[in-house]
Structures are given as C-alpha cells and as structure tokens.
PDB file of N, CA and C in Angstrom:
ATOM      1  N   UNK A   1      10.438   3.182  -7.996  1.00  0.00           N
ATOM      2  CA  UNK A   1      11.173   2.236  -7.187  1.00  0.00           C
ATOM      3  C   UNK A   1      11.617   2.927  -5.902  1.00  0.00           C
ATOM      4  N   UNK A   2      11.456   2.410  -4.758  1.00  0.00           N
ATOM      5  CA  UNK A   2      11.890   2.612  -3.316  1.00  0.00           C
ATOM      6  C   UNK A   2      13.335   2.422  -3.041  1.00  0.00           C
ATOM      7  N   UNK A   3      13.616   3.859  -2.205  1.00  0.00           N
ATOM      8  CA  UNK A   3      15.411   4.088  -2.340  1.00  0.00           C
ATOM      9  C   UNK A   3      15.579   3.274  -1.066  1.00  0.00           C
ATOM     10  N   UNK A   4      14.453   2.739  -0.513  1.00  0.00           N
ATOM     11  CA  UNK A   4      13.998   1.860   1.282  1.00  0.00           C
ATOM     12  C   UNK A   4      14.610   0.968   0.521  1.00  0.00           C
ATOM     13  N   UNK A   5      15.644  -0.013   1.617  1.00  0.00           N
ATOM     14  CA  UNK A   5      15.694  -1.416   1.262  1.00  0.00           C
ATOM     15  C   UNK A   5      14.535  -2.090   1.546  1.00  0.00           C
ATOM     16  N   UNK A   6      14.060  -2.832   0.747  1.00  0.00           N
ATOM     17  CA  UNK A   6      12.570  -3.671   1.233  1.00  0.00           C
ATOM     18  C   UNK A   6      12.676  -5.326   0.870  1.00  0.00           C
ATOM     19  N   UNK A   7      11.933  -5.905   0.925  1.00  0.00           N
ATOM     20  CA  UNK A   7      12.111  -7.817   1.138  1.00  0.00           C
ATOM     21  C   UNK A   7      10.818  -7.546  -0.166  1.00  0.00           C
ATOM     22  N   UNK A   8      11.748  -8.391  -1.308  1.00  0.00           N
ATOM     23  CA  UNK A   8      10.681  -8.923  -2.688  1.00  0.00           C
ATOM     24  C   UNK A   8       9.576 -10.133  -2.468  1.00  0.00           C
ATOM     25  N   UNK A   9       9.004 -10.453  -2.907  1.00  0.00           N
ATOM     26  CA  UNK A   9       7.777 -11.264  -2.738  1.00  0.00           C
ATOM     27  C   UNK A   9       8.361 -12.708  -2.451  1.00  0.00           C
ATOM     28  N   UNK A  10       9.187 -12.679  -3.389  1.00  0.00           N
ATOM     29  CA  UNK A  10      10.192 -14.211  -3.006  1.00  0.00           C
ATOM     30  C   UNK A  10      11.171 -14.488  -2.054  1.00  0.00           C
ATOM     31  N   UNK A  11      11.282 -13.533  -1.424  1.00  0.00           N
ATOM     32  CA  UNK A  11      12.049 -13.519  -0.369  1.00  0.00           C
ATOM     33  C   UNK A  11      11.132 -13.344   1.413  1.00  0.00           C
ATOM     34  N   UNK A  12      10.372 -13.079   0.745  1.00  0.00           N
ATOM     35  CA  UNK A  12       8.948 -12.714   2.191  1.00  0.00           C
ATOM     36  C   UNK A  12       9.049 -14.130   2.999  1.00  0.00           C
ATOM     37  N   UNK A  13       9.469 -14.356   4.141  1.00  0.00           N
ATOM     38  CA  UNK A  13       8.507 -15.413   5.259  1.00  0.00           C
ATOM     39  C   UNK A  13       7.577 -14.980   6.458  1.00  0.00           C
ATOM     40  N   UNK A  14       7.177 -15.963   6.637  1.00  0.00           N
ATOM     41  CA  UNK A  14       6.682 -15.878   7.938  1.00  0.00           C
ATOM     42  C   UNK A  14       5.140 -14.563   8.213  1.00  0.00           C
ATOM     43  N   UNK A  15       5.221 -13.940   8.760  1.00  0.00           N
ATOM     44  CA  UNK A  15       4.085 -12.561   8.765  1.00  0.00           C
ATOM     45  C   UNK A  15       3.736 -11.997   7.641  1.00  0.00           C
ATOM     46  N   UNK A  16       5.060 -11.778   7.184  1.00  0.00           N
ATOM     47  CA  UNK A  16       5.152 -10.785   5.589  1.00  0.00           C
ATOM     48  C   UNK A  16       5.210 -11.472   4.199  1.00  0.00           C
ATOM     49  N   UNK A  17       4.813 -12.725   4.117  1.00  0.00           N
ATOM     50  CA  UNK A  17       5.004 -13.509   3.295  1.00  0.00           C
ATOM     51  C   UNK A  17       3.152 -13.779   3.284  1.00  0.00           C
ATOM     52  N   UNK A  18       2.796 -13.997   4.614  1.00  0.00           N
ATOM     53  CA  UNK A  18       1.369 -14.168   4.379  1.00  0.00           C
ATOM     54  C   UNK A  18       0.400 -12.695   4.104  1.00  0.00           C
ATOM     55  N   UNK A  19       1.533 -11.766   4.967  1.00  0.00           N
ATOM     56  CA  UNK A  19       0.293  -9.995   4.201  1.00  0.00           C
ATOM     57  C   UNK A  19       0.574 -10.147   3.309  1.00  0.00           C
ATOM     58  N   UNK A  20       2.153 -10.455   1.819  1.00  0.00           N
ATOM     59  CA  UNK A  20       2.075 -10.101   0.576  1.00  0.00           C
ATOM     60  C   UNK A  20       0.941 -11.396   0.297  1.00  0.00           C
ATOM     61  N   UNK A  21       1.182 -12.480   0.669  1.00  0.00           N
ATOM     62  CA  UNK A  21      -0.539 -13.182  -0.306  1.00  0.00           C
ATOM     63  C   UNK A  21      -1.244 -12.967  -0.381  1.00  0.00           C
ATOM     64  N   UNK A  22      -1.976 -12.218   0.719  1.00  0.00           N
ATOM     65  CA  UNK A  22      -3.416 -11.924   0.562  1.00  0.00           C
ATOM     66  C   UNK A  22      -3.316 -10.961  -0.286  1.00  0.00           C
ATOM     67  N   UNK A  23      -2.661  -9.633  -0.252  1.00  0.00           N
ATOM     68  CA  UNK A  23      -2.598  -8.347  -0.850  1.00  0.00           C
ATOM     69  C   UNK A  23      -1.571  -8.130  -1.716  1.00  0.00           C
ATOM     70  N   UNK A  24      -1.244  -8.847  -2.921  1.00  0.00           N
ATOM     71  CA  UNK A  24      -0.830  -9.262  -3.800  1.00  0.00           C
ATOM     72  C   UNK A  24      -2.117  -8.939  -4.732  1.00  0.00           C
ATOM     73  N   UNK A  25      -1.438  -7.769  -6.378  1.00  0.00           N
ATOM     74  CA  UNK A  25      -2.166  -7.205  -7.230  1.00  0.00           C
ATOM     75  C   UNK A  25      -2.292  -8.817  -7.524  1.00  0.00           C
ATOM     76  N   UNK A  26      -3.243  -8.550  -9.177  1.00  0.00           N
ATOM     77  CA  UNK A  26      -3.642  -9.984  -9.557  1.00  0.00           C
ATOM     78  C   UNK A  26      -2.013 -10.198 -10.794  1.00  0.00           C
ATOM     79  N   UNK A  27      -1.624  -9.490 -10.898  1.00  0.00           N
ATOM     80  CA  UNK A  27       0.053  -9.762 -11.183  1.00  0.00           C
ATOM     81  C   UNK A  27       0.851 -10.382 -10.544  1.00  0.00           C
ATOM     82  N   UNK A  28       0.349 -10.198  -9.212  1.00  0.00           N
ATOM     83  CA  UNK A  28       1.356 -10.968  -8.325  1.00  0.00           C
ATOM     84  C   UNK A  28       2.593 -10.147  -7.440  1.00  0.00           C
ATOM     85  N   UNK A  29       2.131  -9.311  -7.323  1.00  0.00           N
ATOM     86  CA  UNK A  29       3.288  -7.885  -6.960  1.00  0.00           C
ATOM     87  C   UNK A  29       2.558  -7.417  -5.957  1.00  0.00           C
ATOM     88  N   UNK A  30       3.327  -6.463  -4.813  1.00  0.00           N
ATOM     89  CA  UNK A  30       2.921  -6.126  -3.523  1.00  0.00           C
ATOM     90  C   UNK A  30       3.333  -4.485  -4.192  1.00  0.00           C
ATOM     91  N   UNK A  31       2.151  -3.667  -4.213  1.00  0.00           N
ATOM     92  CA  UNK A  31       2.407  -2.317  -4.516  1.00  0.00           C
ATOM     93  C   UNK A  31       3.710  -1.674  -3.611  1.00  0.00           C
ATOM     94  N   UNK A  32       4.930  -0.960  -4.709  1.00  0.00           N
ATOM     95  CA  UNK A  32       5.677  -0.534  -3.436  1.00  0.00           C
ATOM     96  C   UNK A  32       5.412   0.539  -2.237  1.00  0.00           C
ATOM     97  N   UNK A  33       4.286   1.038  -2.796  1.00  0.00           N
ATOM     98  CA  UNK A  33       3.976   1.871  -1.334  1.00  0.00           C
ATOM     99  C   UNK A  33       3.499   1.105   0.087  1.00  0.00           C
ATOM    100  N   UNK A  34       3.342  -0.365  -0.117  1.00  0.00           N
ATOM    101  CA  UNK A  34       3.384  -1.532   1.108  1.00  0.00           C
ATOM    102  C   UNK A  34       4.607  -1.517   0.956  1.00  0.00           C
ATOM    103  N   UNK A  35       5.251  -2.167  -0.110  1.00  0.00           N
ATOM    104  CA  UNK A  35       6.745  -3.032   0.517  1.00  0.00           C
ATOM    105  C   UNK A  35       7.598  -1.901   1.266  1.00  0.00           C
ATOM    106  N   UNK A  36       7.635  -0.371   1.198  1.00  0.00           N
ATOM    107  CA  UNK A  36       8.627  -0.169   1.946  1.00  0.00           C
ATOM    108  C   UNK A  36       8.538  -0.037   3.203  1.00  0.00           C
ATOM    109  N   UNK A  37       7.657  -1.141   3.663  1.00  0.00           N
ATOM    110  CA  UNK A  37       7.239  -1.179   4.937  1.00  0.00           C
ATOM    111  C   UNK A  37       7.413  -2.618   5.865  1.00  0.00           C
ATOM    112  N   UNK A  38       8.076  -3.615   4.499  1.00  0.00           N
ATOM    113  CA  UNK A  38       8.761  -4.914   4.850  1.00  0.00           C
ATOM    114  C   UNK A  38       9.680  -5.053   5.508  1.00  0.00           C
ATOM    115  N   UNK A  39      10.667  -4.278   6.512  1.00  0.00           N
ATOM    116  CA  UNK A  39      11.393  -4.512   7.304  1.00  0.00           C
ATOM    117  C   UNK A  39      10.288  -4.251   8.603  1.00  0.00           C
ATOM    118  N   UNK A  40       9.183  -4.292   8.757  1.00  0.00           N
ATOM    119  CA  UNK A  40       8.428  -4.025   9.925  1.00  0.00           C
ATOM    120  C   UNK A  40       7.131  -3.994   9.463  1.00  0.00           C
ATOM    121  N   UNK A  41       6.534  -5.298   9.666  1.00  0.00           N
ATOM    122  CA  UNK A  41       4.964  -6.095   9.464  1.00  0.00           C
ATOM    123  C   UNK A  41       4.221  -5.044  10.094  1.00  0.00           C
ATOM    124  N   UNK A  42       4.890  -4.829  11.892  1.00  0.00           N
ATOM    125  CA  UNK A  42       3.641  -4.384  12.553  1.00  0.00           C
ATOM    126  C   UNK A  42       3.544  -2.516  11.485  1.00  0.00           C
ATOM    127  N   UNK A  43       4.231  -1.996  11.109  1.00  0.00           N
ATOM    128  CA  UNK A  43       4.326  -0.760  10.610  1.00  0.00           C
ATOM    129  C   UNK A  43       3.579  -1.371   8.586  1.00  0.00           C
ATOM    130  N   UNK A  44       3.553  -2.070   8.273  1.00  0.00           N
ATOM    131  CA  UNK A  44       3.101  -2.074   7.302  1.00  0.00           C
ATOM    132  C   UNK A  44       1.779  -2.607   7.449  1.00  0.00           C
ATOM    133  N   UNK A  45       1.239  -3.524   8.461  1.00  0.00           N
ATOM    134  CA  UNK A  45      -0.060  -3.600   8.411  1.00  0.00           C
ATOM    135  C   UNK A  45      -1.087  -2.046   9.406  1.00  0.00           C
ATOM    136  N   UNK A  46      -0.038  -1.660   9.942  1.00  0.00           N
ATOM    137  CA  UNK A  46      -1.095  -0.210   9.741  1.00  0.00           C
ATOM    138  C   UNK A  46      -1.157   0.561   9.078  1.00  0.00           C
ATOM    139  N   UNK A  47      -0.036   0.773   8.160  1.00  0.00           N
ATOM    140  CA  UNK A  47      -0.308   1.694   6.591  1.00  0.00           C
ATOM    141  C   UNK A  47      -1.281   0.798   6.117  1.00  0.00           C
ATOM    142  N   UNK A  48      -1.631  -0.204   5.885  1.00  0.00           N
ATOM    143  CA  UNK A  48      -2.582  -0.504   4.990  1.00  0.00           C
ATOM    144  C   UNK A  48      -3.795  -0.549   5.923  1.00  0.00           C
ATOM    145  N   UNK A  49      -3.809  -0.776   6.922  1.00  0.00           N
ATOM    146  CA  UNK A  49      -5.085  -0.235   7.896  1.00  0.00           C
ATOM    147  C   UNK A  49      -5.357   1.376   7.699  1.00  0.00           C
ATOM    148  N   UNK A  50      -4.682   1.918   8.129  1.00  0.00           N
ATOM    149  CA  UNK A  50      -4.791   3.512   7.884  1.00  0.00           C
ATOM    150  C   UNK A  50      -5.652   3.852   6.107  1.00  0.00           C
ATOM    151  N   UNK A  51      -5.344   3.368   5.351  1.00  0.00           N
ATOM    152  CA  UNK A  51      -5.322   3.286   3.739  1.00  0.00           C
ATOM    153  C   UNK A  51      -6.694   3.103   3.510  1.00  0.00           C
ATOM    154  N   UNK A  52      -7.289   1.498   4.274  1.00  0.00           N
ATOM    155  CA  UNK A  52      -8.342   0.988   4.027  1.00  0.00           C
ATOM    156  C   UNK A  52      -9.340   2.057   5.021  1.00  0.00           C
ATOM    157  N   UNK A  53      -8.693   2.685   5.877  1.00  0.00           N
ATOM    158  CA  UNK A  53     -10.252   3.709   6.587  1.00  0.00           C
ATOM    159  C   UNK A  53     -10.117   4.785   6.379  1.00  0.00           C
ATOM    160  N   UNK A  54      -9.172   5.350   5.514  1.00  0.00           N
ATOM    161  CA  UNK A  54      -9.290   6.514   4.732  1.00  0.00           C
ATOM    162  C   UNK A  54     -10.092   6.332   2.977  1.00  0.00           C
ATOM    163  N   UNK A  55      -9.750   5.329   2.697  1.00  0.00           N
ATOM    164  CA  UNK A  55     -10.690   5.233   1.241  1.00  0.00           C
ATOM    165  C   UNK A  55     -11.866   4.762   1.164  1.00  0.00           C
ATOM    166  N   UNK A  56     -12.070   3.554   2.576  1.00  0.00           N
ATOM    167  CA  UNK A  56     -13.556   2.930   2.483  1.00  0.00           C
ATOM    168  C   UNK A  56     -14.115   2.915   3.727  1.00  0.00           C
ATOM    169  N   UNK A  57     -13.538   4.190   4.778  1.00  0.00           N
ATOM    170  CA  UNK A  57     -14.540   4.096   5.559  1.00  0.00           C
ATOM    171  C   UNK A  57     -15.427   5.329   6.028  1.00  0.00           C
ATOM    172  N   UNK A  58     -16.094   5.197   6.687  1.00  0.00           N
ATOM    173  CA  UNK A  58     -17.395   6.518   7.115  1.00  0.00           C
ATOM    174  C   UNK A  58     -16.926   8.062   6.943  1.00  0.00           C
ATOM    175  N   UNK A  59     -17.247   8.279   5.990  1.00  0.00           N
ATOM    176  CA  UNK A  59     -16.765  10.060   5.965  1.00  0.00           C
ATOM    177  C   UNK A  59     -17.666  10.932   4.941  1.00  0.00           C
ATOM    178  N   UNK A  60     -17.926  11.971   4.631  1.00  0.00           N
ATOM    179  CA  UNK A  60     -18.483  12.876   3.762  1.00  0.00           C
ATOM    180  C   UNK A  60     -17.982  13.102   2.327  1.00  0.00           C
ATOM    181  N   UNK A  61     -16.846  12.170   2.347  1.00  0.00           N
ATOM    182  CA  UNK A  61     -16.278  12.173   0.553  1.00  0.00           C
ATOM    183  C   UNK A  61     -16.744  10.971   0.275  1.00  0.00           C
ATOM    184  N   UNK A  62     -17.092  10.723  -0.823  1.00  0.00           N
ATOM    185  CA  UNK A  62     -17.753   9.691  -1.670  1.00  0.00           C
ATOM    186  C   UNK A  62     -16.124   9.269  -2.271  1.00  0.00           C
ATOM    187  N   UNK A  63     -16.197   7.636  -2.408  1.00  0.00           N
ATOM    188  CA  UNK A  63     -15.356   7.151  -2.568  1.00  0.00           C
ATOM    189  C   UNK A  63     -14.336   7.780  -3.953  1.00  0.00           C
ATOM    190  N   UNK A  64     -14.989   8.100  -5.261  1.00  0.00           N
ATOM    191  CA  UNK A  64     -14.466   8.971  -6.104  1.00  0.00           C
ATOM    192  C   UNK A  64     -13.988   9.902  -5.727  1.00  0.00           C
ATOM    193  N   UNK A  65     -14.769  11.005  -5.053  1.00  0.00           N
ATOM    194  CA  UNK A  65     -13.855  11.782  -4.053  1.00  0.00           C
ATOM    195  C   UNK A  65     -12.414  11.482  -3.781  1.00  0.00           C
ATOM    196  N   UNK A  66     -12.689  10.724  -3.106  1.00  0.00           N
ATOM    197  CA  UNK A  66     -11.353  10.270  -2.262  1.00  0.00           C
ATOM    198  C   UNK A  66     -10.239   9.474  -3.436  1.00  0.00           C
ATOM    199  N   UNK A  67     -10.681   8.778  -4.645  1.00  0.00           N
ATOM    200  CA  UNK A  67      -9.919   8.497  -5.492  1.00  0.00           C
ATOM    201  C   UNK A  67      -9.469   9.603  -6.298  1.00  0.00           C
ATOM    202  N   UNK A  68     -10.290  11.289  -6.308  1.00  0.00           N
ATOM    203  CA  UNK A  68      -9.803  12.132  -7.288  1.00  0.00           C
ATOM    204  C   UNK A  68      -8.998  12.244  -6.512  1.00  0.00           C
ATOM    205  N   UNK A  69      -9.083  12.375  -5.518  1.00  0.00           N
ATOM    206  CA  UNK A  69      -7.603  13.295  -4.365  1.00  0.00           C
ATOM    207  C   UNK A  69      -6.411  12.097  -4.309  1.00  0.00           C
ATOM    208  N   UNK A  70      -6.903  11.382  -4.209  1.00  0.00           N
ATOM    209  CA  UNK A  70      -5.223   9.979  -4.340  1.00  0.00           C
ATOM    210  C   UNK A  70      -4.287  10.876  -5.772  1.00  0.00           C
ATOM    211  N   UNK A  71      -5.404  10.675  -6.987  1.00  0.00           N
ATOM    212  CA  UNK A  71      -5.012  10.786  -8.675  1.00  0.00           C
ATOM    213  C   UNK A  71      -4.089  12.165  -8.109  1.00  0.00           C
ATOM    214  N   UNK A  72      -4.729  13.271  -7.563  1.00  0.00           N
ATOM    215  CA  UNK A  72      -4.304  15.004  -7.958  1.00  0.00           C
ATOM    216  C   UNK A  72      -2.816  14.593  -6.762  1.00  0.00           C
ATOM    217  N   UNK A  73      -3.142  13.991  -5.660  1.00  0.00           N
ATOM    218  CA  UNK A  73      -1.739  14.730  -4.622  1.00  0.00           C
ATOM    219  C   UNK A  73      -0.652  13.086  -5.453  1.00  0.00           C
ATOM    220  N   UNK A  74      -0.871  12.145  -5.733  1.00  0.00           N
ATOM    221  CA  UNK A  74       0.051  11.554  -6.446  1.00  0.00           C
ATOM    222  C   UNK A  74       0.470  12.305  -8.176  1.00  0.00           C
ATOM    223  N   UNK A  75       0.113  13.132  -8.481  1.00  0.00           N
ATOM    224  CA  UNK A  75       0.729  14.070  -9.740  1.00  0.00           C
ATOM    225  C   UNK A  75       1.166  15.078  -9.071  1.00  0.00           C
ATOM    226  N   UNK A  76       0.806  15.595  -8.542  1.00  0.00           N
ATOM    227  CA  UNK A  76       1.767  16.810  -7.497  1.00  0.00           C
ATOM    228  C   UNK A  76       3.084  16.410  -7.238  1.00  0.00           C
ATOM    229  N   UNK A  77       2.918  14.690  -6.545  1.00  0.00           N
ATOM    230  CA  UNK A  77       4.038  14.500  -5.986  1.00  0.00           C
ATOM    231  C   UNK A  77       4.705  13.707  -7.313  1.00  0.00           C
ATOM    232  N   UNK A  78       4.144  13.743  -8.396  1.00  0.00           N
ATOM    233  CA  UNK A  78       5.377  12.933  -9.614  1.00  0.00           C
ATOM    234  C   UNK A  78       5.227  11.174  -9.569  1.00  0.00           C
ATOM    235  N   UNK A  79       4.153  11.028  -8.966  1.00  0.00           N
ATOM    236  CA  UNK A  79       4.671   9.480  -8.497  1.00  0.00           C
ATOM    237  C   UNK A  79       3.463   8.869  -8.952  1.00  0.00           C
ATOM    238  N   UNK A  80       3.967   7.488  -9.277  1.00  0.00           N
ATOM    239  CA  UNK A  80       2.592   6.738 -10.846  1.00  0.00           C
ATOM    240  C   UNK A  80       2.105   6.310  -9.382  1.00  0.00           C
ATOM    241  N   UNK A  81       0.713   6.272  -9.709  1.00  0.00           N
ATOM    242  CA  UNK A  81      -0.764   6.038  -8.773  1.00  0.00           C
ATOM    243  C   UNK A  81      -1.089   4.689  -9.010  1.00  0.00           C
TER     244      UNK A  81
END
C-alpha cells in the first residue's frame, strides 16, 4: 500500500477515471504503482508510457529478459510484483 495519498477507482473523474478504465486489472483495480500517480494524469500517463517502452519496445532483452529483471529488482526492493 502507497504512503502517497492517491484517488481510488471510485473516486476517479474526468482524465483519471478514463486511464483507470482502460488500464484496470481484470479485477477491476488500478495497480498501485499507477495510482500513486493520481494526483497528476499528465505524470501518470508517462509512467505508464515509460513502462510500456521499456517492456515492449525495441531493445536487445527479450521480453522474459526484461520480466526476469522486473521479478529480481522488485525482491531486492521487498515489494509484491
């Protein structure tokens, strides 16, 4: 849980109400490594820009690659993946 104050899914309007729909798990939950980025759309839709061209775009690590290294530096840092 995020020590960030952040805006819950039911409370989202407007900008941030339509990024949590689209990108909403199939639970229905906005991973908190987005939400603590709900006091500022324009700052949370480039973490998840940044996110999406580091895991799926043009580089020399094969996407596993890049998912072992998410798995190893999120156990380093203690924090569920």
């Amino acid at each position: 849980m995020a020590w960030i104050k952040t805006i819950e899914e039911n409370e989202a309007e407007g900008s941030l109400k339509e990024f949590y729909e689209k990108h909403m798990t199939p639970e229905g939950v906005v991973d908190n490594v987005l939400k603590i980025h709900s006091l500022n759309v324009p700052s949370l839709q480039g973490h998840y820009d940044f996110y999406k061209t580091l895991m799926y775009g043009k580089s020399d690590l094969s996407r596993i690659q890049r998912e072992m290294i998410a798995v190893v530096v999120s156990v380093i840092n203690k924090c569920h993946y």
